[in-house]
Protein backbone atom coordinates (compact mmCIF):
# COMPACT_ATOMS: atom_id res chain seq x y z
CA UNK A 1 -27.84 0.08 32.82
CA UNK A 2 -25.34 1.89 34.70
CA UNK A 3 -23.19 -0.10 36.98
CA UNK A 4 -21.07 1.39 40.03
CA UNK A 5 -18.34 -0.52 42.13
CA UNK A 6 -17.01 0.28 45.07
CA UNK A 7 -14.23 -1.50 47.25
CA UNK A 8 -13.28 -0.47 50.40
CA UNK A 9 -11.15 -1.17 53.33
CA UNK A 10 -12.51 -0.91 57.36
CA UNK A 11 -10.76 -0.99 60.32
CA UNK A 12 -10.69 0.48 63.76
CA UNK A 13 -8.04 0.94 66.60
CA UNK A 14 -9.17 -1.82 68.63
CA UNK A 15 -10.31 -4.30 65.45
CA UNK A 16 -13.27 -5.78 66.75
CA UNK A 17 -16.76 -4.33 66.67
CA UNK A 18 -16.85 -1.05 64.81
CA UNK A 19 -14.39 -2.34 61.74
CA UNK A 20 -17.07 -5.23 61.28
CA UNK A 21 -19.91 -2.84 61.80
CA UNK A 22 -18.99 -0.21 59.10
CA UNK A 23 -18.41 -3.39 56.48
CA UNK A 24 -21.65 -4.41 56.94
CA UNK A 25 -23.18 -1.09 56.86
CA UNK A 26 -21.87 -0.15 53.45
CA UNK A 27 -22.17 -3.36 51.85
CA UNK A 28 -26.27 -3.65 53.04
CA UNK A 29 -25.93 0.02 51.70
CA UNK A 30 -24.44 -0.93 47.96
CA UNK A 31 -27.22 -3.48 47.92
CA UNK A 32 -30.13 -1.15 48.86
CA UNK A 33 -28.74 1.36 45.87
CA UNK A 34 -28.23 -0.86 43.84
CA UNK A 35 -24.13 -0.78 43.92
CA UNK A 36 -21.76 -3.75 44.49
CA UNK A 37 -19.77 -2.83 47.23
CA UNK A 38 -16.83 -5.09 48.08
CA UNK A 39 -15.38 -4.53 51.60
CA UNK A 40 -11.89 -5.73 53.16
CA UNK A 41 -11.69 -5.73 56.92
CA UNK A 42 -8.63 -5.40 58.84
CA UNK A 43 -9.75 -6.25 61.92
CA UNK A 44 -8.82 -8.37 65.32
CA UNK A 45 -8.27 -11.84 62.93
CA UNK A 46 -6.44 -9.67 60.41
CA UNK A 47 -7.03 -9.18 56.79
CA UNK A 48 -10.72 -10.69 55.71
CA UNK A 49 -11.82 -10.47 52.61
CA UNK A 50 -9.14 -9.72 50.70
CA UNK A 51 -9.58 -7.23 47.63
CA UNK A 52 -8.20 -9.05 44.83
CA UNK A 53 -6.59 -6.77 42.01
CA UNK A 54 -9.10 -7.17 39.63
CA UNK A 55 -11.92 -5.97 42.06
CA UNK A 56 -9.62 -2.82 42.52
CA UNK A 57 -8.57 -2.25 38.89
CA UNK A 58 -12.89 -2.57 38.13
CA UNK A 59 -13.53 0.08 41.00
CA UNK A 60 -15.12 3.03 40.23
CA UNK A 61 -13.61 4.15 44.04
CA UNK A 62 -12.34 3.45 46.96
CA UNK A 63 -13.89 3.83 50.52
CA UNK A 64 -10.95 3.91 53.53
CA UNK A 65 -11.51 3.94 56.79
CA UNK A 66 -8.82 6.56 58.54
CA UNK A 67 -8.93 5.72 62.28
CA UNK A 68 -6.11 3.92 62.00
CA UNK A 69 -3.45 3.13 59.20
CA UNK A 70 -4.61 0.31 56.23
CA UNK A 71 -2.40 -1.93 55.48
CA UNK A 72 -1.54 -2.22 51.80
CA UNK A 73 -2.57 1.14 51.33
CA UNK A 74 -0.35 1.32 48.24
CA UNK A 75 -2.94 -1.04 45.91
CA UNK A 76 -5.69 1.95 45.81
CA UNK A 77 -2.56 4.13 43.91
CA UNK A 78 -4.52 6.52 41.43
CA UNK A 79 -7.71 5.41 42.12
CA UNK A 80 -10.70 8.07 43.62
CA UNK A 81 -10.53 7.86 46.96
CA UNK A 82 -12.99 8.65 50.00
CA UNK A 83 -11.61 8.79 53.48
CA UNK A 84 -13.85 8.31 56.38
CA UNK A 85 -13.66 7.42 60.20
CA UNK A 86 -15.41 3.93 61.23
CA UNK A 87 -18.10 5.73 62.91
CA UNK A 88 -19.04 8.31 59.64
CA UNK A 89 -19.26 4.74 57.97
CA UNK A 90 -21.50 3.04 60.20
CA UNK A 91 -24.08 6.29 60.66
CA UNK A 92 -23.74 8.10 57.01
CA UNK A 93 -23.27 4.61 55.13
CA UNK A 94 -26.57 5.23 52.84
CA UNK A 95 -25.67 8.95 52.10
CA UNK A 96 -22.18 7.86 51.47
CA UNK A 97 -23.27 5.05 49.12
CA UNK A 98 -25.88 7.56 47.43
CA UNK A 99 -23.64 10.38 46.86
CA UNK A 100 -20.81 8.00 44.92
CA UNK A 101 -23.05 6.07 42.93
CA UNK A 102 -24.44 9.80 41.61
CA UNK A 103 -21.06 10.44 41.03
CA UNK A 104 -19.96 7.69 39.06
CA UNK A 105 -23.00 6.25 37.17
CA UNK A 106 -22.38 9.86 35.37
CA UNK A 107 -18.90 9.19 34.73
């Protein structure tokens, strides 16, 4: 079996609802598909869920949310990355989720 994994970072200009929002939409979609998604927020209580290096270096991609600028941007160096606004995430999480785990279970 095939096994995609996807990390990703969310966060919106004001940090509260729509950073948490888009986490938990693409992590309920990596578990529908069948992908482990592993999701950092930078939100109003700062970093959450930390990517460690390991999850990053195991990462078939990388899922960024671009309202506003991530910190530690510089970890995802060289690795595929998607770029997304917090609302895309939240409304197109399932498509987004579908369309990367075609890509990369091919790989």
């Amino acid at each position: 079996m095939i096994f995609v994994k996807i990390v990703g970072v969310t966060a919106c200009p004001s940090g509260v609802a729509h950073t948490y929002m888009a986490a938990e939409a693409l992590k309920l979609a990596g578990k529908e598909n069948g992908v482990q998604i592993l999701i950092e927020t930078q939100g109003g209580a700062g970093i959450e869920n930390k990517l460690m290096n390991k999850d990053i270096a195991e990462a078939d991609c990388v899922i960024i949310s671009n309202d506003i600028d991530i910190r530690g941007i510089e970890r995802f160096k060289g690795k595929p990355c998607l770029k997304k606004s917090v609302s895309t995430l939240i409304k197109q999480a399932d498509s987004i989720v579908k369309a990367l785990k075609s890509k990369f279970e091919n790989v």
